[in-house]
PDB file of N, CA and C in Angstrom:
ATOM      1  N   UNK A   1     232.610 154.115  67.566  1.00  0.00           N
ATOM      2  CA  UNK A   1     231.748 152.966  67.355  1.00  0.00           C
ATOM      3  C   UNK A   1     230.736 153.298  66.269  1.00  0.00           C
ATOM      4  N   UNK A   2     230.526 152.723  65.064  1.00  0.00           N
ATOM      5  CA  UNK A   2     229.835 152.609  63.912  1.00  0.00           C
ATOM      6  C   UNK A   2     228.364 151.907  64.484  1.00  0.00           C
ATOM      7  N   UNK A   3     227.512 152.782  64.621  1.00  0.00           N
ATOM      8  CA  UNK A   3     225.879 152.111  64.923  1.00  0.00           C
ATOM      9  C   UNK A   3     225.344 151.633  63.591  1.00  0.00           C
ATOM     10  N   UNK A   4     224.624 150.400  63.866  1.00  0.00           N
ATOM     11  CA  UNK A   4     224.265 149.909  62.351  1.00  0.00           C
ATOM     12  C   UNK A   4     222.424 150.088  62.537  1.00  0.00           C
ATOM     13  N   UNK A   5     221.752 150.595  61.813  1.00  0.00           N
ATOM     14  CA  UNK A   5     220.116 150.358  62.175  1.00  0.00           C
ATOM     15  C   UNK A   5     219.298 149.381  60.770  1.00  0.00           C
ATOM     16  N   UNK A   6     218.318 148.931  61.117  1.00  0.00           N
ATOM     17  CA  UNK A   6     217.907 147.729  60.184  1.00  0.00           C
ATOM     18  C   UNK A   6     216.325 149.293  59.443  1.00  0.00           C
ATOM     19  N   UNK A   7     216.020 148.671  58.171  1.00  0.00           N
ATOM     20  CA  UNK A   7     215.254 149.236  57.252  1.00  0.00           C
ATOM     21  C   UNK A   7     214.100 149.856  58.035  1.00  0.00           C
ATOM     22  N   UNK A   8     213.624 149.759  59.311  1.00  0.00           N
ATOM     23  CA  UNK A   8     212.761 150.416  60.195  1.00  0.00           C
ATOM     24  C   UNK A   8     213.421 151.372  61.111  1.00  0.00           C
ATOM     25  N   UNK A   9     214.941 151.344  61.136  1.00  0.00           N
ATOM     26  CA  UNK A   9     215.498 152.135  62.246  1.00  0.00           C
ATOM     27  C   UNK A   9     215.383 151.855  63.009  1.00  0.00           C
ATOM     28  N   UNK A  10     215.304 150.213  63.861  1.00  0.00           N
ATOM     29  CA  UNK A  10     215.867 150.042  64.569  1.00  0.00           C
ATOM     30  C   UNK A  10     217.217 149.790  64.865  1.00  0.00           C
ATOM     31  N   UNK A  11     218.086 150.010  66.082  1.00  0.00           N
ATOM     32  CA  UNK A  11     219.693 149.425  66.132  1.00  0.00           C
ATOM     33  C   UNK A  11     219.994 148.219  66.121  1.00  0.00           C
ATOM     34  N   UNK A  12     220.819 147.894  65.275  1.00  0.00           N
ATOM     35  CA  UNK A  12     220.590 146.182  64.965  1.00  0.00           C
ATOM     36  C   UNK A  12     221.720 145.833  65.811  1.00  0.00           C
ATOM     37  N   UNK A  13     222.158 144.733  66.557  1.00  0.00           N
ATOM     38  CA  UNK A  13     222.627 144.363  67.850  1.00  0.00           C
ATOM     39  C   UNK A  13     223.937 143.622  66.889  1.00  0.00           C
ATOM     40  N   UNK A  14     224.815 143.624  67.388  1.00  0.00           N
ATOM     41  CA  UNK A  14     226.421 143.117  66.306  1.00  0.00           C
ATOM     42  C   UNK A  14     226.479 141.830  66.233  1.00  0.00           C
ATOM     43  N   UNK A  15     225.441 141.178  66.908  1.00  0.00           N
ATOM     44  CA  UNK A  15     225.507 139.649  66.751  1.00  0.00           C
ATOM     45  C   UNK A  15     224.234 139.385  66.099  1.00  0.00           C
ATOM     46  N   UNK A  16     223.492 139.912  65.299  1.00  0.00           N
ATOM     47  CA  UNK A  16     222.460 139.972  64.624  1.00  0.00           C
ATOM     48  C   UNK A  16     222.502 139.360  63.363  1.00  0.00           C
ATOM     49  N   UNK A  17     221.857 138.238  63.157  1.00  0.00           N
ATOM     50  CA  UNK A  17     222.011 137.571  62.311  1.00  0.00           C
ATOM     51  C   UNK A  17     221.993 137.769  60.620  1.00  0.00           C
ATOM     52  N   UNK A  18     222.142 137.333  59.805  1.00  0.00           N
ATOM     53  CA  UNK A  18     222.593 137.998  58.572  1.00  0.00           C
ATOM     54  C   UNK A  18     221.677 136.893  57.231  1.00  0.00           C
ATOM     55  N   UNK A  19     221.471 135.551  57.823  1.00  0.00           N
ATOM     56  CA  UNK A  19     221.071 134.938  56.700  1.00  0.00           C
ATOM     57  C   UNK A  19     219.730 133.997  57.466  1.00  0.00           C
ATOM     58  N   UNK A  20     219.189 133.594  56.837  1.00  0.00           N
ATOM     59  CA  UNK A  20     218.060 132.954  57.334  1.00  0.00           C
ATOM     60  C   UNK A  20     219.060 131.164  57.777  1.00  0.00           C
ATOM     61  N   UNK A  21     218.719 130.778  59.130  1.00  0.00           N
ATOM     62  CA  UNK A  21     219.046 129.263  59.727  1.00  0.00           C
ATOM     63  C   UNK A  21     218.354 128.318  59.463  1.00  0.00           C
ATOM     64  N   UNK A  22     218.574 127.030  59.120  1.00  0.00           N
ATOM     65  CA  UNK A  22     217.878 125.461  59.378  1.00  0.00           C
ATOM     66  C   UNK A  22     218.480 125.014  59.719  1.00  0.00           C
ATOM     67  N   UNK A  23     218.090 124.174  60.163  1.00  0.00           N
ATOM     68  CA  UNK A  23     218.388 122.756  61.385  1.00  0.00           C
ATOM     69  C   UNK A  23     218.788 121.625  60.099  1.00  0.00           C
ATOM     70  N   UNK A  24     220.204 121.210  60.665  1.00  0.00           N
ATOM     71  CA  UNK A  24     220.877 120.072  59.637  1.00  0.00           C
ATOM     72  C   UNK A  24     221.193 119.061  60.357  1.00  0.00           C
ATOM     73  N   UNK A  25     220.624 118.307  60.826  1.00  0.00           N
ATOM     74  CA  UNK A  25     220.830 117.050  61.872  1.00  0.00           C
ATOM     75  C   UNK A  25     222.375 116.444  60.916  1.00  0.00           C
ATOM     76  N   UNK A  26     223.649 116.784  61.035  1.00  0.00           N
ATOM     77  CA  UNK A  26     224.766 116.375  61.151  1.00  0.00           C
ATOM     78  C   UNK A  26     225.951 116.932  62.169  1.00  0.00           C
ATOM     79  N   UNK A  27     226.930 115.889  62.273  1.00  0.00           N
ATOM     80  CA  UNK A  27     227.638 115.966  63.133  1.00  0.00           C
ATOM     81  C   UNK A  27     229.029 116.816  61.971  1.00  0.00           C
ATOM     82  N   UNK A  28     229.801 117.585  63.041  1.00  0.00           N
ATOM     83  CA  UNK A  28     230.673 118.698  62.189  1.00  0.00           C
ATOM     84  C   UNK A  28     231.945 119.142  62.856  1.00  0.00           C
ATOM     85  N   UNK A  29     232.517 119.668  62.462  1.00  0.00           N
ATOM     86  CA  UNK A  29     233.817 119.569  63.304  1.00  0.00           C
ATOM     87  C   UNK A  29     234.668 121.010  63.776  1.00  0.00           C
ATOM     88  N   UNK A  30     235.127 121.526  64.244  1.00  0.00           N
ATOM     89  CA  UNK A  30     236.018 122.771  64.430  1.00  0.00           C
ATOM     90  C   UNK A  30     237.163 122.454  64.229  1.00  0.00           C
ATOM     91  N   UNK A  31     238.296 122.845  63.692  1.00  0.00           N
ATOM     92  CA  UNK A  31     239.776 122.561  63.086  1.00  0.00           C
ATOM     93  C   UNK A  31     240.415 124.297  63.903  1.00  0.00           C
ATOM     94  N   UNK A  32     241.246 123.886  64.694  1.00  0.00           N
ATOM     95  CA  UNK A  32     241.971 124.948  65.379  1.00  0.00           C
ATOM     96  C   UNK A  32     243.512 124.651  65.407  1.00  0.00           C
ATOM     97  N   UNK A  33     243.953 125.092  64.217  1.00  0.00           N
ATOM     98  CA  UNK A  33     244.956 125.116  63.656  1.00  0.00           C
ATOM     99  C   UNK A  33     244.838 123.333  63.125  1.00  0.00           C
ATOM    100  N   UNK A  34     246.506 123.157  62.786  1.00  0.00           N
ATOM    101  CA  UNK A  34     246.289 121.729  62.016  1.00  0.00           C
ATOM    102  C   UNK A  34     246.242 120.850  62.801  1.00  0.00           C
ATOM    103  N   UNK A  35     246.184 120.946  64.203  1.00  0.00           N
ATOM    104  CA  UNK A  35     246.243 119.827  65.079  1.00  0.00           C
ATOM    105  C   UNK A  35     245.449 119.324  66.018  1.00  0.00           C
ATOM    106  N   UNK A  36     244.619 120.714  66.408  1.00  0.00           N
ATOM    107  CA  UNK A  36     243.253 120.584  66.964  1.00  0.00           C
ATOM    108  C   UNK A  36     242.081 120.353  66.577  1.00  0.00           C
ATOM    109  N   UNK A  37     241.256 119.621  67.217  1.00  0.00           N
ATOM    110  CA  UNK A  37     240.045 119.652  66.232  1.00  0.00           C
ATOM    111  C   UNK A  37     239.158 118.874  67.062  1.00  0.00           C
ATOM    112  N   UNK A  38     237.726 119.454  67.784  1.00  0.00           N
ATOM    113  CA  UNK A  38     236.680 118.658  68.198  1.00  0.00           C
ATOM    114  C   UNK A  38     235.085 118.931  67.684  1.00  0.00           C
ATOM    115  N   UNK A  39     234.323 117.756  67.815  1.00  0.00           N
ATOM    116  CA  UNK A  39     232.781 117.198  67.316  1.00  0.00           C
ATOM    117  C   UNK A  39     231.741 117.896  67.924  1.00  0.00           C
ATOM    118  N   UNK A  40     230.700 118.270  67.072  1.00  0.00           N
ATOM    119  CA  UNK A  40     229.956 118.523  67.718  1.00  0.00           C
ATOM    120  C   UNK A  40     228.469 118.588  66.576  1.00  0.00           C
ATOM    121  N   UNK A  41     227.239 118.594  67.494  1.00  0.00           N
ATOM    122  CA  UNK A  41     226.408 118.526  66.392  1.00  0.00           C
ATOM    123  C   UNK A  41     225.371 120.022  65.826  1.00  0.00           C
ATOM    124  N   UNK A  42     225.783 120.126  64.409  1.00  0.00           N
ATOM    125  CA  UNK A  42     224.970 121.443  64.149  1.00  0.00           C
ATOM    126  C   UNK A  42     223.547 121.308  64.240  1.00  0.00           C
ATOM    127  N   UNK A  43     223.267 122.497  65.127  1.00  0.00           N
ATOM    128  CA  UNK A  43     222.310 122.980  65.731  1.00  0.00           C
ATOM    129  C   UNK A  43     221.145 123.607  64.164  1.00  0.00           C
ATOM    130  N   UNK A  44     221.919 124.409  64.426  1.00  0.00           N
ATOM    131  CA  UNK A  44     221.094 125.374  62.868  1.00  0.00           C
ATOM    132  C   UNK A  44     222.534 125.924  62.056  1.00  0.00           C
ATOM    133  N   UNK A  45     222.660 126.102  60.596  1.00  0.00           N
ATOM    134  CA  UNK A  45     223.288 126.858  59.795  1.00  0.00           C
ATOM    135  C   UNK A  45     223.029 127.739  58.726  1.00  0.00           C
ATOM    136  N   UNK A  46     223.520 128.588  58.036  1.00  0.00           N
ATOM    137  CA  UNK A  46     223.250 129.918  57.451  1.00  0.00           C
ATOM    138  C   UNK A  46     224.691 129.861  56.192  1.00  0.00           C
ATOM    139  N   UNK A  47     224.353 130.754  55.279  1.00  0.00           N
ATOM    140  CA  UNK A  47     225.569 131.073  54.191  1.00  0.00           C
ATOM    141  C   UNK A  47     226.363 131.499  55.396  1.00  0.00           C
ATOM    142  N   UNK A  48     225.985 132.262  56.216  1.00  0.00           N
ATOM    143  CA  UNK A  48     226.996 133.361  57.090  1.00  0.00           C
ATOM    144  C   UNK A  48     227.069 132.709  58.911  1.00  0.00           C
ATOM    145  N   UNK A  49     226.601 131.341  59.028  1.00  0.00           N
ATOM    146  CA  UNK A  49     227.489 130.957  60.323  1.00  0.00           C
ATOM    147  C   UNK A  49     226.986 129.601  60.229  1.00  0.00           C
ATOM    148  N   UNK A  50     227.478 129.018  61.649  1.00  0.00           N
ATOM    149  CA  UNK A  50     226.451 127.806  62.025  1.00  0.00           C
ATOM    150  C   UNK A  50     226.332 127.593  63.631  1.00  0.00           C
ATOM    151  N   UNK A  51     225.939 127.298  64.191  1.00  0.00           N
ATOM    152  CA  UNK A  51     226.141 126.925  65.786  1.00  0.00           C
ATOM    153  C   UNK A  51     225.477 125.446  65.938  1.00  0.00           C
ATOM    154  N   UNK A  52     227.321 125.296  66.272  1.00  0.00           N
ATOM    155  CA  UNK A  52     227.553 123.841  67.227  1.00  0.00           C
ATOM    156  C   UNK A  52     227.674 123.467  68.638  1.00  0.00           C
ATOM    157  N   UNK A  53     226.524 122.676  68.934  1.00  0.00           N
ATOM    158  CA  UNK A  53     226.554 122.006  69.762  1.00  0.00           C
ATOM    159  C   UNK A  53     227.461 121.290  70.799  1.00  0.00           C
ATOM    160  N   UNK A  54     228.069 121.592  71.857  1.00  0.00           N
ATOM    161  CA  UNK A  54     229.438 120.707  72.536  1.00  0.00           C
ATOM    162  C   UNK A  54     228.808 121.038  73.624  1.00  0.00           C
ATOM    163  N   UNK A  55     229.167 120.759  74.970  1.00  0.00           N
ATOM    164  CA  UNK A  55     229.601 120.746  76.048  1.00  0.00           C
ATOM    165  C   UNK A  55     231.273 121.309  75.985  1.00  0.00           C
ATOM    166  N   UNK A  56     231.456 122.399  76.873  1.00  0.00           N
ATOM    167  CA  UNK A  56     232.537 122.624  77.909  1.00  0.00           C
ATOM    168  C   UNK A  56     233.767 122.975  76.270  1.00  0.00           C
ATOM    169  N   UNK A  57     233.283 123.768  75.617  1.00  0.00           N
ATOM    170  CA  UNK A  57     234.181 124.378  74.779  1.00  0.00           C
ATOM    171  C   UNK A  57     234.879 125.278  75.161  1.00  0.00           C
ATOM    172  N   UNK A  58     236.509 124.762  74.508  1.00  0.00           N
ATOM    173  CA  UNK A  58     237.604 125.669  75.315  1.00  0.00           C
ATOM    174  C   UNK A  58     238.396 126.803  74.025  1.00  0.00           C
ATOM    175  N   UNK A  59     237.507 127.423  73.739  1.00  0.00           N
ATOM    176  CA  UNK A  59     237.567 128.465  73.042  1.00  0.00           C
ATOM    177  C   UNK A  59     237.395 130.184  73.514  1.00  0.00           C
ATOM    178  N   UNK A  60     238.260 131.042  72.793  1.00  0.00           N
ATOM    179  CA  UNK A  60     237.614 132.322  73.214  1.00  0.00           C
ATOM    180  C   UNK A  60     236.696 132.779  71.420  1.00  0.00           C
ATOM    181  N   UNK A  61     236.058 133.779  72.262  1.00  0.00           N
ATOM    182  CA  UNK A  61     235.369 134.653  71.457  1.00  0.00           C
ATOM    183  C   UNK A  61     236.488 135.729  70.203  1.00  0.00           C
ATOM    184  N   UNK A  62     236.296 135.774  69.020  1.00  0.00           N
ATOM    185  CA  UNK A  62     237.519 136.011  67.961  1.00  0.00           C
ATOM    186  C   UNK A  62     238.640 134.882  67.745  1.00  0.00           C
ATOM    187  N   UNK A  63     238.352 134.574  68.326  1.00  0.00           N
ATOM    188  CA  UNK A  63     239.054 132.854  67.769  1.00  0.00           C
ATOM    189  C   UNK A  63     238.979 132.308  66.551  1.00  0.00           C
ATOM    190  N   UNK A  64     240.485 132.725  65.659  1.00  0.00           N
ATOM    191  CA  UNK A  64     240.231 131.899  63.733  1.00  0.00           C
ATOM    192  C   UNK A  64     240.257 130.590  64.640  1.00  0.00           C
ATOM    193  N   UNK A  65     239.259 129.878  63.524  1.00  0.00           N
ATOM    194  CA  UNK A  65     238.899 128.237  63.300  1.00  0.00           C
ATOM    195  C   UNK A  65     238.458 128.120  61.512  1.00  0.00           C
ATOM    196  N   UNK A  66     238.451 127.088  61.841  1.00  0.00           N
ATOM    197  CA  UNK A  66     237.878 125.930  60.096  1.00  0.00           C
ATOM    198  C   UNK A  66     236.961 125.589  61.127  1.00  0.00           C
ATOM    199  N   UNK A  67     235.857 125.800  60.076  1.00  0.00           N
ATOM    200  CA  UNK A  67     234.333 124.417  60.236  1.00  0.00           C
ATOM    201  C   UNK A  67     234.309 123.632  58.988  1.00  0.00           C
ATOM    202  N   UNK A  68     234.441 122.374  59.429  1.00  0.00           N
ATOM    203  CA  UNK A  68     234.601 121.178  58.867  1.00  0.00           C
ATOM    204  C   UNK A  68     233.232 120.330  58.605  1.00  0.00           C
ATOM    205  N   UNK A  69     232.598 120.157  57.801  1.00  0.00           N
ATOM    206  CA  UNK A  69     231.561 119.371  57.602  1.00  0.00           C
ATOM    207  C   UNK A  69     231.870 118.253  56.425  1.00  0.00           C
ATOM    208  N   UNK A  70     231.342 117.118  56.560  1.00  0.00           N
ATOM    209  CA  UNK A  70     231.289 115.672  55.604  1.00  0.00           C
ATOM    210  C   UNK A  70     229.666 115.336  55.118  1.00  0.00           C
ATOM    211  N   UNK A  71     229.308 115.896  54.297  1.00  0.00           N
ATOM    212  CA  UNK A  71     227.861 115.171  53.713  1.00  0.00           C
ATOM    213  C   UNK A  71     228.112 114.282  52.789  1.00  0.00           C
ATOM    214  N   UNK A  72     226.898 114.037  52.720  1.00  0.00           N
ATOM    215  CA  UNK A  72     226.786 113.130  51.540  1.00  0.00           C
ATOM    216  C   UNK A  72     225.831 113.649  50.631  1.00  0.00           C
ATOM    217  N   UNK A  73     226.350 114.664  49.663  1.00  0.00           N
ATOM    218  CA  UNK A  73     225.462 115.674  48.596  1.00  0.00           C
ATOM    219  C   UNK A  73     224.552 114.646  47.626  1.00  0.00           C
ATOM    220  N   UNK A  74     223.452 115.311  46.767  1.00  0.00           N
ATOM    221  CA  UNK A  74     222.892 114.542  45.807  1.00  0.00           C
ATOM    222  C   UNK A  74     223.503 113.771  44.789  1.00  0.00           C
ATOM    223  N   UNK A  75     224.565 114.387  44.299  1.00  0.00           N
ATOM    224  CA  UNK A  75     225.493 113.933  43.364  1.00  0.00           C
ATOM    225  C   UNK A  75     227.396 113.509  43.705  1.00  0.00           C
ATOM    226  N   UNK A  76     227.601 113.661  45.085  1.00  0.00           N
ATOM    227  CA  UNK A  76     228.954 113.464  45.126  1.00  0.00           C
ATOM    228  C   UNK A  76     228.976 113.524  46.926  1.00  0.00           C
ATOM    229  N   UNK A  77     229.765 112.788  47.493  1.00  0.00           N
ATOM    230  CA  UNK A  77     230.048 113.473  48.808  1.00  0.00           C
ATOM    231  C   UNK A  77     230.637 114.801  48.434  1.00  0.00           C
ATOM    232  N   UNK A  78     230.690 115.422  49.914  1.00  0.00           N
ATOM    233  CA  UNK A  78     231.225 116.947  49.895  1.00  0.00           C
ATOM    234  C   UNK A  78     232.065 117.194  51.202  1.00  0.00           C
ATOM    235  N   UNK A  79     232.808 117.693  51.185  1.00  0.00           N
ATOM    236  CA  UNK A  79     233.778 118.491  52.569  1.00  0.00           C
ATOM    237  C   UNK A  79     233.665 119.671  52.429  1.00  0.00           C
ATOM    238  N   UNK A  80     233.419 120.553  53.142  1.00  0.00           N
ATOM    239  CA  UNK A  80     233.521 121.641  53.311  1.00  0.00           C
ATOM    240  C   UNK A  80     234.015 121.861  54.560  1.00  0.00           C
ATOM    241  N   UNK A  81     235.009 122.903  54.245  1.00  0.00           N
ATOM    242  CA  UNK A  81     235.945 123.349  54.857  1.00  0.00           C
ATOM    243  C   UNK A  81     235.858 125.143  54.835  1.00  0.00           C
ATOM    244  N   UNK A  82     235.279 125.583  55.722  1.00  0.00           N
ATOM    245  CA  UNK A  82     234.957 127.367  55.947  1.00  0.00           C
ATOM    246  C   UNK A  82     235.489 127.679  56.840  1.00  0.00           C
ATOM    247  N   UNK A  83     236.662 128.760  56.531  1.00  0.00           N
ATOM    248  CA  UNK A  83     237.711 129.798  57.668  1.00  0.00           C
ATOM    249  C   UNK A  83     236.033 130.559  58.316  1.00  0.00           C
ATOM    250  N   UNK A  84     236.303 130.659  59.826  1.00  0.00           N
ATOM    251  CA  UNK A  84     235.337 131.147  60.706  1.00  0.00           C
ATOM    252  C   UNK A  84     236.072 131.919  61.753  1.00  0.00           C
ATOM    253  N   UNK A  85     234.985 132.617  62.599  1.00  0.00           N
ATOM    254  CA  UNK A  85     235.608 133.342  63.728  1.00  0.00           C
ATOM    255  C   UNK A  85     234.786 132.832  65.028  1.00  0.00           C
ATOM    256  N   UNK A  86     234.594 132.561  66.154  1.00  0.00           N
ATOM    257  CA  UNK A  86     234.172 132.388  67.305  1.00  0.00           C
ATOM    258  C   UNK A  86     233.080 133.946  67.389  1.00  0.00           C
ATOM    259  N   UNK A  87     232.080 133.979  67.364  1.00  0.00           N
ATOM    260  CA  UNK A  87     231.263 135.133  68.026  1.00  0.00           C
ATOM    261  C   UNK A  87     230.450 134.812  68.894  1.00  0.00           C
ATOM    262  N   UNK A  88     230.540 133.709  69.681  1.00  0.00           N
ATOM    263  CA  UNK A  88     228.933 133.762  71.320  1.00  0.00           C
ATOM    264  C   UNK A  88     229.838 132.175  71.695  1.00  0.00           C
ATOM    265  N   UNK A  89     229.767 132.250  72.652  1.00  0.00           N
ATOM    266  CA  UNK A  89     229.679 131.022  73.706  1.00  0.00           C
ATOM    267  C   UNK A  89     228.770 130.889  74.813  1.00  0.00           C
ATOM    268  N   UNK A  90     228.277 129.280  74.407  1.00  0.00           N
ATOM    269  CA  UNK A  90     226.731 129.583  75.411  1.00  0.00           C
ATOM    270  C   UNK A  90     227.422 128.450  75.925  1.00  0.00           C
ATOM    271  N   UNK A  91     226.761 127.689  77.145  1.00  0.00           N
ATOM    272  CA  UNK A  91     226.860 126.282  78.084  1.00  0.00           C
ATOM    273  C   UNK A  91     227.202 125.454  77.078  1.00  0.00           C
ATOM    274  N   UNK A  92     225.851 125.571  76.161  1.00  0.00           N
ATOM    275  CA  UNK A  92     225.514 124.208  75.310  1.00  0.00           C
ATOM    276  C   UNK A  92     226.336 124.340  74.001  1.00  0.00           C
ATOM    277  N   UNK A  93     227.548 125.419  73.865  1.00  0.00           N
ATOM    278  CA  UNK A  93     227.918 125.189  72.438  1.00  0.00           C
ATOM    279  C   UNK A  93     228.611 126.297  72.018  1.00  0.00           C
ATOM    280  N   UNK A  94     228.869 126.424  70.454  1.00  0.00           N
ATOM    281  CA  UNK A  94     229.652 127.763  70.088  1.00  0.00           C
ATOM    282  C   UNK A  94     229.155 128.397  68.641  1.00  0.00           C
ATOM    283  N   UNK A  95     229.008 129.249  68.700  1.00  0.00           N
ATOM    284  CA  UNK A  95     228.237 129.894  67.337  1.00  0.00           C
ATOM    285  C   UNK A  95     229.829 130.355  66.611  1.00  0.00           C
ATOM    286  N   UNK A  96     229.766 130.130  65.353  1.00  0.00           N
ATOM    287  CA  UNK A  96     231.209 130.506  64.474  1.00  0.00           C
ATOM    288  C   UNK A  96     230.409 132.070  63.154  1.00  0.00           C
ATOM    289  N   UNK A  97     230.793 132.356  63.436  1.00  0.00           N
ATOM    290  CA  UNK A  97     230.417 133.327  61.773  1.00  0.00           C
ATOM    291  C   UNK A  97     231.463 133.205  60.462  1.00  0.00           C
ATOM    292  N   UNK A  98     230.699 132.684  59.441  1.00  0.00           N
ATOM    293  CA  UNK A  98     232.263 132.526  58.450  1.00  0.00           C
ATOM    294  C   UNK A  98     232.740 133.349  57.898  1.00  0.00           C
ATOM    295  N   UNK A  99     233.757 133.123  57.435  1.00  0.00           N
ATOM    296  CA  UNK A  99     234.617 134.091  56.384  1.00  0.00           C
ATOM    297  C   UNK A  99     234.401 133.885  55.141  1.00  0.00           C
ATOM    298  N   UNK A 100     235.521 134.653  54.332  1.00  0.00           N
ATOM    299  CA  UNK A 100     235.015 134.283  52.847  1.00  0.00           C
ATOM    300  C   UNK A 100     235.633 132.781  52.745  1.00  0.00           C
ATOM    301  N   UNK A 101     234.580 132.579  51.427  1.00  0.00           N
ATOM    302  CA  UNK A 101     234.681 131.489  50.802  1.00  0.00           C
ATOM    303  C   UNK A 101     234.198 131.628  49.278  1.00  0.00           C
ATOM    304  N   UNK A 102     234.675 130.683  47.906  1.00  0.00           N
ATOM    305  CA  UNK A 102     234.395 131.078  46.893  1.00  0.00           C
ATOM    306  C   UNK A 102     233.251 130.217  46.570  1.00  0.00           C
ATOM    307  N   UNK A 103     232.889 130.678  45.336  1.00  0.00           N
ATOM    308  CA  UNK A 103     231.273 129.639  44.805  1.00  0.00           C
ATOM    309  C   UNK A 103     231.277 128.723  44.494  1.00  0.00           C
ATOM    310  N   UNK A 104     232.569 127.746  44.935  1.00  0.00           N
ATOM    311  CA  UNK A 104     232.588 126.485  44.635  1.00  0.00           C
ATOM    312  C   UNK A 104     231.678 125.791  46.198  1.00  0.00           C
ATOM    313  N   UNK A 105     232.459 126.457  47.069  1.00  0.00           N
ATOM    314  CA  UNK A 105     232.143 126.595  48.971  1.00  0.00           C
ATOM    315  C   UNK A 105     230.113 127.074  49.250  1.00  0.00           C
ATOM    316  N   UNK A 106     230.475 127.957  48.188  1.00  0.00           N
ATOM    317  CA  UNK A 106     229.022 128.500  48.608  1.00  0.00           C
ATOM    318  C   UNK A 106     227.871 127.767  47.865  1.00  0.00           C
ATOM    319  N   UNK A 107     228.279 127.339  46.800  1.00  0.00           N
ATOM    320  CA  UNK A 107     227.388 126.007  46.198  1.00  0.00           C
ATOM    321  C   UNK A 107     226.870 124.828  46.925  1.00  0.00           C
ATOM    322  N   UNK A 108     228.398 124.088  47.361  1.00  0.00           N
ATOM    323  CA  UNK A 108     227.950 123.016  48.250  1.00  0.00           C
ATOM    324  C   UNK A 108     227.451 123.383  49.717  1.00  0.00           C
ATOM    325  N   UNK A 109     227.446 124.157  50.624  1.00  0.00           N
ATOM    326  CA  UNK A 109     227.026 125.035  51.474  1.00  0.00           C
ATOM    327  C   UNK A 109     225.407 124.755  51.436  1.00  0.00           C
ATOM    328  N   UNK A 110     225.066 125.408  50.019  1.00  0.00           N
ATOM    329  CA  UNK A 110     223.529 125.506  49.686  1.00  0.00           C
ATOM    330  C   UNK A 110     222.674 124.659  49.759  1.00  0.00           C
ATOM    331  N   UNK A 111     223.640 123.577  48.888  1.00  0.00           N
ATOM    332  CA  UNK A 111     222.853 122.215  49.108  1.00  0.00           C
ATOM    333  C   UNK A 111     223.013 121.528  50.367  1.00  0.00           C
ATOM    334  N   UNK A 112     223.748 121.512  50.848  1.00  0.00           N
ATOM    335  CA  UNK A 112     223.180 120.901  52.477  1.00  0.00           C
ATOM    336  C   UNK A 112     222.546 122.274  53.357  1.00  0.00           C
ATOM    337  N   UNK A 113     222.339 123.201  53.188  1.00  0.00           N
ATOM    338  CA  UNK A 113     221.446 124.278  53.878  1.00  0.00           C
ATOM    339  C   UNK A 113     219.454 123.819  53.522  1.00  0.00           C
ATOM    340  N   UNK A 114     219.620 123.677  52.308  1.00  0.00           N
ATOM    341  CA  UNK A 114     218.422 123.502  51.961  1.00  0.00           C
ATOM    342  C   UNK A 114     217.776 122.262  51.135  1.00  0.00           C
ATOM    343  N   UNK A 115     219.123 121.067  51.606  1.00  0.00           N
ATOM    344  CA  UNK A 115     218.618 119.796  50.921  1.00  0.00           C
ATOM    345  C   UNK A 115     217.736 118.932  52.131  1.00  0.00           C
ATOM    346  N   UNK A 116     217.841 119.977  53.438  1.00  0.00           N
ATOM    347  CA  UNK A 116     216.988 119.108  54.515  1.00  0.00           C
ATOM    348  C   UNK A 116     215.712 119.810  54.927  1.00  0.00           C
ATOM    349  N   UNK A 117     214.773 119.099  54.893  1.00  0.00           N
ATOM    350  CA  UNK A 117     213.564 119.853  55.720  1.00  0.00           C
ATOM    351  C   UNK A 117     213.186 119.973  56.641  1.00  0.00           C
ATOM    352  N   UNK A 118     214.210 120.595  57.839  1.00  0.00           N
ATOM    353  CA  UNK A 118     213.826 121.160  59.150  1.00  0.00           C
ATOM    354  C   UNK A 118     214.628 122.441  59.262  1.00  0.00           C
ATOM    355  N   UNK A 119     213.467 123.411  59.570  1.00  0.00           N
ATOM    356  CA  UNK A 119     214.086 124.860  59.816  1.00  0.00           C
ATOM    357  C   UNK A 119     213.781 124.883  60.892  1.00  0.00           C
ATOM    358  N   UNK A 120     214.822 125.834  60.998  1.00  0.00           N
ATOM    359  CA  UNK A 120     215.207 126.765  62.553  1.00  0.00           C
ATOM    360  C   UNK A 120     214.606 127.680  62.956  1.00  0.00           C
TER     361      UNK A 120
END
């Protein structure tokens, strides 16, 4: 087991977050494989996850998914579509951590991360 410690030396915990969260009052989707797929509303999101909101999610933990989001950007609608993994299941929902994605993904990402003003 590889221990990771943060710039003070403390042990940083494997579900330890990686990018700073805000709160994006939209509704977003999970895609589990091409045929599955349920709603839910993001809570807070990050370059590096988001956690959605559901009731009674029937997922495990390491679980590939797509997170699916529809805005409506400053200059164009946007879809974004980010390969993710399942890391926490709480009552109220499911936290995803993403995978890669290129700077076309991480552009539009940005602008709905920080085109709203409520942080997390």
């Amino acid at each position: 087991m590889v221990r990771k410690f943060d710039s003070v030396g403390a042990l940083k915990r494997p579900d330890a977050r990686h990018s700073p969260r805000r709160r994006v009052p939209l509704e977003a989707q999970i895609a589990i494989g091409s045929t599955q797929a349920f709603s839910g509303q993001v809570q807070n999101i990050s370059a590096s996850g988001v956690f959605l909101q559901r009731n009674n999610v029937a997922l495990d933990i390491g679980a590939a998914v797509e997170f699916v989001l529809h805005y409506q950007g400053m200059v164009r609608p946007l879809e974004l579509r980010i390969p993710a993994t399942v890391v926490r299941l709480e009552r109220d929902g499911v936290a995803l951590r993403f995978g890669r994605y290129n700077s076309v993904v991480y552009t539009d990402l940005i602008e709905v991360i920080y085109n709203n003003d409520r942080v997390a």
